[in-house]
N, C-alpha and C. Protein backbone atom coordinates (compact mmCIF):
# COMPACT_ATOMS: atom_id res chain seq x y z
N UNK A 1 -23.10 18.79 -22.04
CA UNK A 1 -23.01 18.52 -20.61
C UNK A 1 -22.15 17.26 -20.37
N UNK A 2 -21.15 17.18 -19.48
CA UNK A 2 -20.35 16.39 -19.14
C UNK A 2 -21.02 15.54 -18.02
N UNK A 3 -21.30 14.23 -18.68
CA UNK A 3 -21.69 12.98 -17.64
C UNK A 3 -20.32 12.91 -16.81
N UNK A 4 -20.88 12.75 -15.11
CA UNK A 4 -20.35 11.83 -14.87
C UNK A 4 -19.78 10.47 -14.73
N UNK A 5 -18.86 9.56 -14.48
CA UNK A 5 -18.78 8.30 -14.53
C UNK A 5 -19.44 7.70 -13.14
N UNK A 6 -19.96 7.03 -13.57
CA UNK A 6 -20.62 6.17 -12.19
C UNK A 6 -19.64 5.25 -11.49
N UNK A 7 -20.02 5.74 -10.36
CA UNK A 7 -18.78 5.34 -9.31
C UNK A 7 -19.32 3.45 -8.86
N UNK A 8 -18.14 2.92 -9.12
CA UNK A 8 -18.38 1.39 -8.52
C UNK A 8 -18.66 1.12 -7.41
N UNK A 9 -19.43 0.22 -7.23
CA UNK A 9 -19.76 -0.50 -6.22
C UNK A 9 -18.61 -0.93 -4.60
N UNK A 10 -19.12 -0.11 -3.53
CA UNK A 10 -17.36 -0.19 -2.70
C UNK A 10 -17.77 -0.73 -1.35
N UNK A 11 -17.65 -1.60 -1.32
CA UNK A 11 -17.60 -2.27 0.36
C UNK A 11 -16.42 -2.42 0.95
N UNK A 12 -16.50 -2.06 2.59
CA UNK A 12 -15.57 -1.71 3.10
C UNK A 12 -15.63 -2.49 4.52
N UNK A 13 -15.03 -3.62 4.44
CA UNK A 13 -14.77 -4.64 5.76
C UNK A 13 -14.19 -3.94 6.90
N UNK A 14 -14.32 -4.35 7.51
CA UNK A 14 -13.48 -3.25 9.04
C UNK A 14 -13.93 -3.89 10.65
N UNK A 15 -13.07 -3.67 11.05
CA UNK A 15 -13.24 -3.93 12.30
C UNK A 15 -12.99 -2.57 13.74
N UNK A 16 -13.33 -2.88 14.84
CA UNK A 16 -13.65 -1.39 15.72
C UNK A 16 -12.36 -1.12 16.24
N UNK A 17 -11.10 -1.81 16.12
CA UNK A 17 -9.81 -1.36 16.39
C UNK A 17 -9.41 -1.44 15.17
N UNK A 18 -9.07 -1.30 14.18
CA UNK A 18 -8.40 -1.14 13.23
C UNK A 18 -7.99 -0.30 12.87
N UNK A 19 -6.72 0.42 13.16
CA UNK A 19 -6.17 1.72 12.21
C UNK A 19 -6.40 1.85 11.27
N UNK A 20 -6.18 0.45 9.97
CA UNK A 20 -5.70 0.68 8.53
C UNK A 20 -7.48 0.85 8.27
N UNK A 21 -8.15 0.72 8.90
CA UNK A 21 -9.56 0.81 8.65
C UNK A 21 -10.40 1.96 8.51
N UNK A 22 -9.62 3.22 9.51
CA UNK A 22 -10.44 4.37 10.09
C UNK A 22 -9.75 4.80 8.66
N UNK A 23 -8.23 4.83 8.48
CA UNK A 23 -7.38 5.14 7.49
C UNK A 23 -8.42 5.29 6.16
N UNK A 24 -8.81 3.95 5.89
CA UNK A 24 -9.69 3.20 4.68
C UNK A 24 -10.64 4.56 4.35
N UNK A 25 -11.02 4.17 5.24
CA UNK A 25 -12.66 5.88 5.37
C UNK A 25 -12.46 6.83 5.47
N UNK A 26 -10.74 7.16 5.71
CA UNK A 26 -10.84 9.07 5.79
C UNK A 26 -10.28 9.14 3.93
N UNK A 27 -9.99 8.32 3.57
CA UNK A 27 -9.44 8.31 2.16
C UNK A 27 -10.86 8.40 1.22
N UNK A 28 -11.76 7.53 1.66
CA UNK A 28 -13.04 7.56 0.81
C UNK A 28 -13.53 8.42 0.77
N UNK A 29 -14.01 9.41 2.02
CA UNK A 29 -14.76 10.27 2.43
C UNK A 29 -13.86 11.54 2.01
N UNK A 30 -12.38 11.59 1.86
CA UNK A 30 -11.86 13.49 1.56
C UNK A 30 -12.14 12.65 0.10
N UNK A 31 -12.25 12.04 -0.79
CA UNK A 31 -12.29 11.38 -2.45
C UNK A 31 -13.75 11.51 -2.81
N UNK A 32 -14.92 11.75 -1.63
CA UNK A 32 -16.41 11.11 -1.90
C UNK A 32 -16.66 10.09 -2.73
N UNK A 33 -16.06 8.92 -2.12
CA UNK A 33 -16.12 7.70 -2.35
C UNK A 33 -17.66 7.70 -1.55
N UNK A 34 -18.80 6.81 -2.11
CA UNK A 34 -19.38 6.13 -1.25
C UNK A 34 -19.06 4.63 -1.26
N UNK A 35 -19.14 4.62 0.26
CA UNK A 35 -18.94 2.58 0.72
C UNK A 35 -20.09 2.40 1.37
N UNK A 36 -19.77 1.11 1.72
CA UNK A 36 -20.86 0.67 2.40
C UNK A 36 -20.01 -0.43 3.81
N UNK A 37 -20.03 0.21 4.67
CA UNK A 37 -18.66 -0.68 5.62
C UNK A 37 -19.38 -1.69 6.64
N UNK A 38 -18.92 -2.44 6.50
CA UNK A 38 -19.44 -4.11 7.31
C UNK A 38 -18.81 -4.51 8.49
N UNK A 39 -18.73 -4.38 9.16
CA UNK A 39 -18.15 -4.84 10.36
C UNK A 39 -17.99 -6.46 10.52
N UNK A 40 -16.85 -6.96 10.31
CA UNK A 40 -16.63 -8.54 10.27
C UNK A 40 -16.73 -9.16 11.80
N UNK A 41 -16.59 -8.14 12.83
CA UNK A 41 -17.03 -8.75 14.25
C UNK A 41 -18.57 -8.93 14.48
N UNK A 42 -19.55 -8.42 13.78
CA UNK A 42 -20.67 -8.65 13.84
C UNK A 42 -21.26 -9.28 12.56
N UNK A 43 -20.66 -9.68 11.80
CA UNK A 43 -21.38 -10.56 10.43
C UNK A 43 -20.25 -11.31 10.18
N UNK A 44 -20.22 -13.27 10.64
CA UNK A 44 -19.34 -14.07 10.49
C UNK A 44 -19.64 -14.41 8.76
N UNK A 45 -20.67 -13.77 8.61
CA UNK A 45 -20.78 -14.60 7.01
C UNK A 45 -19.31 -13.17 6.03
N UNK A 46 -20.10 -12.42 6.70
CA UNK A 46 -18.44 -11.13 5.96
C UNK A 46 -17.68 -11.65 6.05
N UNK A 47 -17.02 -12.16 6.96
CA UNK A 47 -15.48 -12.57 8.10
C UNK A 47 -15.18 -13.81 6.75
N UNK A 48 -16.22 -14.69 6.85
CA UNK A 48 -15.57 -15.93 6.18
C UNK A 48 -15.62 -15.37 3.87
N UNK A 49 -16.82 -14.34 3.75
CA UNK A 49 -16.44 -14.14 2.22
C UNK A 49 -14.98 -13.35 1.98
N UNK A 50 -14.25 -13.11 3.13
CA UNK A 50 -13.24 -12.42 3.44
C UNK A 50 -12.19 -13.50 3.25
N UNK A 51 -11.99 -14.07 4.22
CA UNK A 51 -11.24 -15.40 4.35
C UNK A 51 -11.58 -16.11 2.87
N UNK A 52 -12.39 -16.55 1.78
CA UNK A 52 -12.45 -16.97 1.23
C UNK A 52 -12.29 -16.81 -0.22
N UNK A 53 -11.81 -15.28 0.22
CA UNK A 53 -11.03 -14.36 -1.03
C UNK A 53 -9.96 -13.78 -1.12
N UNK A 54 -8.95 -15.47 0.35
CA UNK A 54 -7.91 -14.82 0.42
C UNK A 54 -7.29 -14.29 1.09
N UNK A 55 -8.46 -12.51 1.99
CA UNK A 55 -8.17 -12.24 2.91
C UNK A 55 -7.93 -12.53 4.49
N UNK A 56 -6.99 -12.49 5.38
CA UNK A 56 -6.58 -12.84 6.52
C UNK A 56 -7.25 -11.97 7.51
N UNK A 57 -7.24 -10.80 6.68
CA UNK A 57 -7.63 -9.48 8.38
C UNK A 57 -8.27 -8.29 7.58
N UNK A 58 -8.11 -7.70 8.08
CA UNK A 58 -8.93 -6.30 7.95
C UNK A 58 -8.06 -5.13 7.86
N UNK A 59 -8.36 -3.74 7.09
CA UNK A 59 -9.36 -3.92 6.08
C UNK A 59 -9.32 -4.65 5.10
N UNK A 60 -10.52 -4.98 4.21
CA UNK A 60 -10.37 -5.78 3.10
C UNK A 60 -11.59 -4.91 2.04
N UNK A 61 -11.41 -4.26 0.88
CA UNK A 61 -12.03 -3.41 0.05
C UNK A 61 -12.05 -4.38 -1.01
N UNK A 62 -13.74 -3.95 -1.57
CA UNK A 62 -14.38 -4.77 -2.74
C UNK A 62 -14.78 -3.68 -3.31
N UNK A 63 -14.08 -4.12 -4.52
CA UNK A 63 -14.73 -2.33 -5.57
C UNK A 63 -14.94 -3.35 -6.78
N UNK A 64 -16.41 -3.12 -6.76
CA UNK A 64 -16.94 -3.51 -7.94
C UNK A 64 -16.90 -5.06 -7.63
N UNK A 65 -16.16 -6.09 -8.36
CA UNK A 65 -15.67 -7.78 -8.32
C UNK A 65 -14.40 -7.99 -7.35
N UNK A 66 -13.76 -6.95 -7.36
CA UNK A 66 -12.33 -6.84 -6.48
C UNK A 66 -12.46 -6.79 -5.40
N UNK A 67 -11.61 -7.88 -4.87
CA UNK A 67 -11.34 -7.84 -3.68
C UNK A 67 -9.19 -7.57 -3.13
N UNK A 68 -9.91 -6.71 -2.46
CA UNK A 68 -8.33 -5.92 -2.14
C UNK A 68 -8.18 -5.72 -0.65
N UNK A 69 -6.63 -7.04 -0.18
CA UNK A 69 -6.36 -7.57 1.04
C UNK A 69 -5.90 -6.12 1.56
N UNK A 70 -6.31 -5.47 2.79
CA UNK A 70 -4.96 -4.08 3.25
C UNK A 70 -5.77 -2.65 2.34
N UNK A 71 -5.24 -2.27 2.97
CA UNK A 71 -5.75 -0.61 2.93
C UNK A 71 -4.33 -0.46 1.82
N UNK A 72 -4.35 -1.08 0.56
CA UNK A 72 -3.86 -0.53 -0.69
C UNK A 72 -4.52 0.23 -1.42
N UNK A 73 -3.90 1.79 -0.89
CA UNK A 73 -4.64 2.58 -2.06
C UNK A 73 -3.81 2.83 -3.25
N UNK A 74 -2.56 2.45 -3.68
CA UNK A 74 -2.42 2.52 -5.15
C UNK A 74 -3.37 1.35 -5.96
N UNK A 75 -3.69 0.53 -5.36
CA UNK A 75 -4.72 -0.58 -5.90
C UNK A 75 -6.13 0.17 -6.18
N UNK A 76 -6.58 0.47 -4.69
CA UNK A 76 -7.71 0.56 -4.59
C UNK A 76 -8.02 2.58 -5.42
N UNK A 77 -7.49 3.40 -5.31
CA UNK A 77 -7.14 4.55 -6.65
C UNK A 77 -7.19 4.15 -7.69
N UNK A 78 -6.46 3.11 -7.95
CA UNK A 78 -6.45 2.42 -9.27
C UNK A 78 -7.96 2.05 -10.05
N UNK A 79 -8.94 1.04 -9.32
CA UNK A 79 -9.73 0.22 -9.44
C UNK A 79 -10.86 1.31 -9.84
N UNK A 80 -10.82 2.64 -8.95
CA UNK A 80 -11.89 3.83 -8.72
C UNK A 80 -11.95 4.63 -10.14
N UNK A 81 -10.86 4.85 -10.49
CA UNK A 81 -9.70 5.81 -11.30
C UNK A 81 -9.64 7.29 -10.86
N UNK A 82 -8.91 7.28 -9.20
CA UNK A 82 -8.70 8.54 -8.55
C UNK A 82 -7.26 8.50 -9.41
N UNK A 83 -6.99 9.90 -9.39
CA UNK A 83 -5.51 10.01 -9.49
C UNK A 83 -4.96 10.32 -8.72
């Protein structure tokens, strides 16, 4: 029987206008990625572990220890190991 690999840990920063954000989640969801998405307008403590890793804006994806500025999915494919 073929194990699966256990999928990393994926938080998903976002805000309620954000294109690159809705973008973020239709990529996870056709992949069945699970995330867990935070809204940085309602949790300043997100907003600033954001800012303090770097990131400026939104989206900002944490897979696993990574933190990844922008809806980069050759990064963020990468980190998962989608092909």
């Amino acid at each position: 029987m073929i194990e699966k690999k256990r999928q990393k840990r994926v938080v998903l920063f976002t805000s309620p206008t954000c294109h690159w954000c809705s973008v973020a989640k239709r990529h996870f969801k056709k992949n069945d990625i699970k995330f867990r998405e935070i809204d940085i307008t309602k949790d300043p403590k997100a907003a600033k572990d954001c800012e303090n890793h770097g990131c400026r804006g939104v989206p900002v994806v944490l897979v696993g220890s990574r933190w990844i500025c922008g809806f980069d999915q050759k990064k963020i494919d990468k980190e998962l190991g989608i092909q």
